[in-house]
C-alpha atoms as a PDB file:
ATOM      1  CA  UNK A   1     -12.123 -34.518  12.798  1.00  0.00           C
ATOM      2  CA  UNK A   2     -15.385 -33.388  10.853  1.00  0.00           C
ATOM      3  CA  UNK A   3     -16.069 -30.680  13.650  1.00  0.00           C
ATOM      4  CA  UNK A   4     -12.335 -29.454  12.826  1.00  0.00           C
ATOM      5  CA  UNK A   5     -13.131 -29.519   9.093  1.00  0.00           C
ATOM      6  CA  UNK A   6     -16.062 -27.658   9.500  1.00  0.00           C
ATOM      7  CA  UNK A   7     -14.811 -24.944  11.712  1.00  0.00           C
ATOM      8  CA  UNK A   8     -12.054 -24.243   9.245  1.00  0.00           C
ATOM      9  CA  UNK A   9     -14.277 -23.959   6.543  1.00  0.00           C
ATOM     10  CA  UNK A  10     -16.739 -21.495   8.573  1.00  0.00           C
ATOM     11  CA  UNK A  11     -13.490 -19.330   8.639  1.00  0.00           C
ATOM     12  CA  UNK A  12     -12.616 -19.852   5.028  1.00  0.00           C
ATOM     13  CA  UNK A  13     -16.127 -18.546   4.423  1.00  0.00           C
ATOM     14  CA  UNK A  14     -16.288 -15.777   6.739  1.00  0.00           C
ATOM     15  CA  UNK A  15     -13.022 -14.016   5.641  1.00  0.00           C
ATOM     16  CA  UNK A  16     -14.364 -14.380   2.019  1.00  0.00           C
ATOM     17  CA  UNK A  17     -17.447 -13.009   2.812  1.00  0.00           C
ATOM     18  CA  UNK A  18     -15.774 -10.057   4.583  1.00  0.00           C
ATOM     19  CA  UNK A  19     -13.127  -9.136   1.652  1.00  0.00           C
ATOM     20  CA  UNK A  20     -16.134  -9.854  -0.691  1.00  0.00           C
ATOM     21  CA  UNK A  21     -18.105  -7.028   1.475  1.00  0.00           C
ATOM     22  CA  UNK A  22     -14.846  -4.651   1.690  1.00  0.00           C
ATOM     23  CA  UNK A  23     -15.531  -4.669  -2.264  1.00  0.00           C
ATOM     24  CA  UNK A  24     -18.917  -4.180  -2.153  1.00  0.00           C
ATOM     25  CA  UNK A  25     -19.612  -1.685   0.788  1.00  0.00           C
ATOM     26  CA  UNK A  26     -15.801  -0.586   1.584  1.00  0.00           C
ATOM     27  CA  UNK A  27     -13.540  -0.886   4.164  1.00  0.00           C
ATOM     28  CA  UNK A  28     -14.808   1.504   6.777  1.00  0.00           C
ATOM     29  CA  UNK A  29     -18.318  -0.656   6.870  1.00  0.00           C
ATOM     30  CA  UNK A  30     -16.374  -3.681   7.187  1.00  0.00           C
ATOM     31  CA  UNK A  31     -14.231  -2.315  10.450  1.00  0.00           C
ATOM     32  CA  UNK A  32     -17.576  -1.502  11.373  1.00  0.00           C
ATOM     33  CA  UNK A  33     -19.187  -4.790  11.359  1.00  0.00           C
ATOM     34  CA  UNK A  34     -16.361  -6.883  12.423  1.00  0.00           C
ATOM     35  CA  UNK A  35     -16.057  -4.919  15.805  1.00  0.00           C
ATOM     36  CA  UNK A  36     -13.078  -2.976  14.796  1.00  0.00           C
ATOM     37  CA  UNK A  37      -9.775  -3.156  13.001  1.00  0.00           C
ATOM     38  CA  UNK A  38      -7.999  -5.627  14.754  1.00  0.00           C
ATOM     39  CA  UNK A  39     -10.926  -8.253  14.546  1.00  0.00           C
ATOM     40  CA  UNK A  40     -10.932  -7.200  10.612  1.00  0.00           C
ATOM     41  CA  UNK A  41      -7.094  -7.897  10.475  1.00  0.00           C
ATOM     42  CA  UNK A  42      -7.327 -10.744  12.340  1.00  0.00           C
ATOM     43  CA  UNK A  43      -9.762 -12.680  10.330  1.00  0.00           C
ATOM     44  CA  UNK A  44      -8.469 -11.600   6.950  1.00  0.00           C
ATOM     45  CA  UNK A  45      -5.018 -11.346   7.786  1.00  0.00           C
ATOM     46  CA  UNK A  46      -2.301  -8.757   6.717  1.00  0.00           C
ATOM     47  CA  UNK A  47      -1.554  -9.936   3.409  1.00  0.00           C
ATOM     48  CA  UNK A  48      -5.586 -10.043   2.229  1.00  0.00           C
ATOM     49  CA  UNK A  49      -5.435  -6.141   3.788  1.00  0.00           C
ATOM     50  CA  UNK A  50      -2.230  -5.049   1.185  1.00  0.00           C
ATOM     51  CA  UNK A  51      -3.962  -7.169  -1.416  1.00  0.00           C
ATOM     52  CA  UNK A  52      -7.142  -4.715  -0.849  1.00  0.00           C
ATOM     53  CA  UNK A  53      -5.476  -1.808  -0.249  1.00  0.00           C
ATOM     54  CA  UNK A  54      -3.826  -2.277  -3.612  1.00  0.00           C
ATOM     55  CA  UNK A  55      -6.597  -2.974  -4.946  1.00  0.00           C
ATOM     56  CA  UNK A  56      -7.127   1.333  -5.065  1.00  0.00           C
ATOM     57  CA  UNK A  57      -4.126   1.075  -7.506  1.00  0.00           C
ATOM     58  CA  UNK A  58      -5.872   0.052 -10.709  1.00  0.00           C
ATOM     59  CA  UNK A  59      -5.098   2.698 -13.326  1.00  0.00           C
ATOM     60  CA  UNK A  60      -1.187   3.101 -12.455  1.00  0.00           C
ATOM     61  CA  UNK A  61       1.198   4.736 -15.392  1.00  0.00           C
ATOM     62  CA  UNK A  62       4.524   4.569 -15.825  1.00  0.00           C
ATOM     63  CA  UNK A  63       6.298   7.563 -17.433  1.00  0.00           C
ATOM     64  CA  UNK A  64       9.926   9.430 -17.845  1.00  0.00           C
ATOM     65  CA  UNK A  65      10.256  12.487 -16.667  1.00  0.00           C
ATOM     66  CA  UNK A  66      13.841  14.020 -17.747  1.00  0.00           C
ATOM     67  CA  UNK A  67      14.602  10.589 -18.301  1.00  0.00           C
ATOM     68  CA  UNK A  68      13.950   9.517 -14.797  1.00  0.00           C
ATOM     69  CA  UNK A  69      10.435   6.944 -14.404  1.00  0.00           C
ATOM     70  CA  UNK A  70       7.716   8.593 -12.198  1.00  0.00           C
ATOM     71  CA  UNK A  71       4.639   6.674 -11.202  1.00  0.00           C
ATOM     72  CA  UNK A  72       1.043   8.487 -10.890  1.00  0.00           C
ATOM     73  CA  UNK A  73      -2.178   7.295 -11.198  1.00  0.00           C
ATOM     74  CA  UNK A  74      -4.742   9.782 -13.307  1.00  0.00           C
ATOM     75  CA  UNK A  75      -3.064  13.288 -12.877  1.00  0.00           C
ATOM     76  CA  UNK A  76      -0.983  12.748  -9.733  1.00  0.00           C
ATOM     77  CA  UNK A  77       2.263  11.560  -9.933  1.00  0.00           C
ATOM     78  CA  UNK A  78       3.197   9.908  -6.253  1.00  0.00           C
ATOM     79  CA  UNK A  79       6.485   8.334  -7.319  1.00  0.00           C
ATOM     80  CA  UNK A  80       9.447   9.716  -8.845  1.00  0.00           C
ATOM     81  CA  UNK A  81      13.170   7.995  -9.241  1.00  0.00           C
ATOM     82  CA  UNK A  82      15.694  10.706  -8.759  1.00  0.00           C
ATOM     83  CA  UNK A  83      18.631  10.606 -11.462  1.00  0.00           C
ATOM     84  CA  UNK A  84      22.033   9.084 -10.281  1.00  0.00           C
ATOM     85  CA  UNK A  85      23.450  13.003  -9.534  1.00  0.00           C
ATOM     86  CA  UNK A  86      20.631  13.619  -6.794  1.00  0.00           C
ATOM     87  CA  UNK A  87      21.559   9.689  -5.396  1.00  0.00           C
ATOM     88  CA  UNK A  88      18.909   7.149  -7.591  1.00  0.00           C
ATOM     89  CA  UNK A  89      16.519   7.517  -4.528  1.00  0.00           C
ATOM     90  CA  UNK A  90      12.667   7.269  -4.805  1.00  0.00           C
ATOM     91  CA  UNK A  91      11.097   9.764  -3.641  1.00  0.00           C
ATOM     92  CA  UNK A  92       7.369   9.333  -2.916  1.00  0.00           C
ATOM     93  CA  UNK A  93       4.857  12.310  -1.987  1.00  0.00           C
ATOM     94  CA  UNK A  94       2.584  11.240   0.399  1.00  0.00           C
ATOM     95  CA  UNK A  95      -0.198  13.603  -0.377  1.00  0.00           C
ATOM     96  CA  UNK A  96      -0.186  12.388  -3.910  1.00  0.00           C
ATOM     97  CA  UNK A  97      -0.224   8.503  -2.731  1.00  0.00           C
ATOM     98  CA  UNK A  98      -2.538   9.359   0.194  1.00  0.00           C
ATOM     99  CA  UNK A  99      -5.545  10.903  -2.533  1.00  0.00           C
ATOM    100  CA  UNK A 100      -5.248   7.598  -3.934  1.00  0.00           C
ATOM    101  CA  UNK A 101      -6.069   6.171  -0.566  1.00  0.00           C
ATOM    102  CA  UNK A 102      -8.364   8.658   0.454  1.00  0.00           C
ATOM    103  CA  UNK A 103     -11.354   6.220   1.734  1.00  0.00           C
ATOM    104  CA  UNK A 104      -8.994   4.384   3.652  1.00  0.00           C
ATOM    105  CA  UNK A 105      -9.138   5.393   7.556  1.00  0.00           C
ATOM    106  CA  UNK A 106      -6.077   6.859   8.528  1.00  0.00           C
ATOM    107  CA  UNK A 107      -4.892   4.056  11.139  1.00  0.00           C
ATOM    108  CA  UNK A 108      -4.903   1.682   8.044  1.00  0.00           C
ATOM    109  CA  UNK A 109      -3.144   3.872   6.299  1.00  0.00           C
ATOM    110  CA  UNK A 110      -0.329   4.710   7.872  1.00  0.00           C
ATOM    111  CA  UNK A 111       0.034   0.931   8.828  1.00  0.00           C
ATOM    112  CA  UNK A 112       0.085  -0.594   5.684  1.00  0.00           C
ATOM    113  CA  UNK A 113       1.821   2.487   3.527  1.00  0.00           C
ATOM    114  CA  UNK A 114       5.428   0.867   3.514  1.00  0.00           C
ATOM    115  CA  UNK A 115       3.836  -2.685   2.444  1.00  0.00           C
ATOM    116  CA  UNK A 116       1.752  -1.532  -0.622  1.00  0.00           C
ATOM    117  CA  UNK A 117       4.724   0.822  -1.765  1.00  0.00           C
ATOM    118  CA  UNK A 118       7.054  -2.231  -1.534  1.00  0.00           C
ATOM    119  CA  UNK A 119       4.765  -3.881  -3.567  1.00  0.00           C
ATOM    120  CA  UNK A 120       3.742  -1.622  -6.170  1.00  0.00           C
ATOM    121  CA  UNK A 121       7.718  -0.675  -6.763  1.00  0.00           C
ATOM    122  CA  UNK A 122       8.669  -4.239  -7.149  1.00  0.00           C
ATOM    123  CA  UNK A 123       6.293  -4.690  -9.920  1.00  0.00           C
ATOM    124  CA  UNK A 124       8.247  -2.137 -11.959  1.00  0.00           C
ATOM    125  CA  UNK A 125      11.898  -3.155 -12.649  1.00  0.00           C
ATOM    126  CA  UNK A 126      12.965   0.560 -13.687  1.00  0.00           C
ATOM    127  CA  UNK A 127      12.124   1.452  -9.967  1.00  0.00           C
ATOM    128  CA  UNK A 128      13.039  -1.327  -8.072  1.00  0.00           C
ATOM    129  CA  UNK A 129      17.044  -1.440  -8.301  1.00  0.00           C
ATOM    130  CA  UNK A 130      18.010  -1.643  -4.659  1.00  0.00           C
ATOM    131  CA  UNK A 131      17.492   2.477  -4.192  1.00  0.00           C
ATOM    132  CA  UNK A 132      16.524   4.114  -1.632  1.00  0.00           C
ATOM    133  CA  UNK A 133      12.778   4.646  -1.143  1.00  0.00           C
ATOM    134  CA  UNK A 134      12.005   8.203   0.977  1.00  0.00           C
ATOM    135  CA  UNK A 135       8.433   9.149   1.900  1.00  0.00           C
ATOM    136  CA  UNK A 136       7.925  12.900   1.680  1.00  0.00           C
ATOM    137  CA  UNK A 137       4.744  14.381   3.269  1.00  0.00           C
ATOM    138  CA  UNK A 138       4.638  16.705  -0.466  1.00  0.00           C
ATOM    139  CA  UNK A 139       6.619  18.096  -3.028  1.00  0.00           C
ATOM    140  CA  UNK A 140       8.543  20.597  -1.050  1.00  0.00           C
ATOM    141  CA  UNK A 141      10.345  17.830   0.626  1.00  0.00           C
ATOM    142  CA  UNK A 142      10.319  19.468   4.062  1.00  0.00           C
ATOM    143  CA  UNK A 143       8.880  16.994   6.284  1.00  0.00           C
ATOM    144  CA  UNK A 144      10.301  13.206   5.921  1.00  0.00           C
ATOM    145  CA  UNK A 145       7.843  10.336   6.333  1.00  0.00           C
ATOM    146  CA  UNK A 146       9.399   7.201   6.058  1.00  0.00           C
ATOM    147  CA  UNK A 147      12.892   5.852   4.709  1.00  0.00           C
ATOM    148  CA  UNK A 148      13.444   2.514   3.947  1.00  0.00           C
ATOM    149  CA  UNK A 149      14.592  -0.372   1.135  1.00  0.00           C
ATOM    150  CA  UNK A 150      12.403  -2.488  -0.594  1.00  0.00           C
ATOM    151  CA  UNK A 151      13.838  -5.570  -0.622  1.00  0.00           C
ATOM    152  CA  UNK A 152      14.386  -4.818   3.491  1.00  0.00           C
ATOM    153  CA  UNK A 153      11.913  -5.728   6.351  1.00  0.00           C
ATOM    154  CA  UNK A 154      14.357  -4.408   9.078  1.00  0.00           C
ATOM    155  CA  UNK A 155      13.243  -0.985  10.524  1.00  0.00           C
ATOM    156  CA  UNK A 156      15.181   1.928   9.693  1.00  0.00           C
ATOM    157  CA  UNK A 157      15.430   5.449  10.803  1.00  0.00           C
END
């Protein structure tokens, strides 16, 4: 029983000194020193991972634009609600919420993109009304990223 306590415990401690390094020294050091991403994931789980990845998302402002709530973060605005004519949707622009992001490796990225969004829109109740969320690669709204609902965890094309 004591050998059980104790191995738990050396867990507990080594995923919080790992997230305590992924503060410190960032993520990319931490992949490094944990053998790669999957050994990182697997010792602090997914949830820790969103909860450091939003961790990027400290200064985030809510405005109206036309009436319609946008989200940015300094001078780029990632998230927009459309108005009820265009369909309520939200519209995200990747590049925007990528520079946000940008000392996050790619693979970690594109992995945990749909989680943190979920999460940052359901702290706002202006955003999060059952819309619509669409991931555009930029403003043009050429290329489609992702589409999916918030409150949703079923894949959707």
């Amino acid at each position: 029983m004591k050998d059980k306590i104790r191995h738990i415990l050396k867990e507990e401690s080594i995923k919080k000194n790992l997230l305590d390094l992924i503060k410190s020294e960032g993520i990319v050091y931490a992949i490094e020193l944990s053998g790669g991403f999957d050994n990182l994931i697997s010792i602090i789980g997914n949830e820790n991972m969103v909860d450091v990845l939003l961790g990027f998302f400290d200064n985030l402002e809510l405005k109206y634009f036309r009436g319609n709530p946008t989200l940015s973060q300094g001078y780029d605005t990632f998230l927009e609600k459309s108005s009820q004519f265009w369909g309520g949707d939200i519209i995200v622009y990747d590049d925007g919420f990528r520079m946000i992001l940008k000392d996050v490796p790619n693979v970690i990225y594109k992995q945990y993109r749909r989680d943190i969004l979920k999460k940052i829109i359901r702290k706002y109740p202006e955003l999060n009304d059952g819309s619509e969320v669409i991931v555009f690669a930029d403003r043009g709204k050429y290329r489609k990223f992702d589409k999916f609902y918030v409150d949703n965890d079923e894949e959707q094309d």
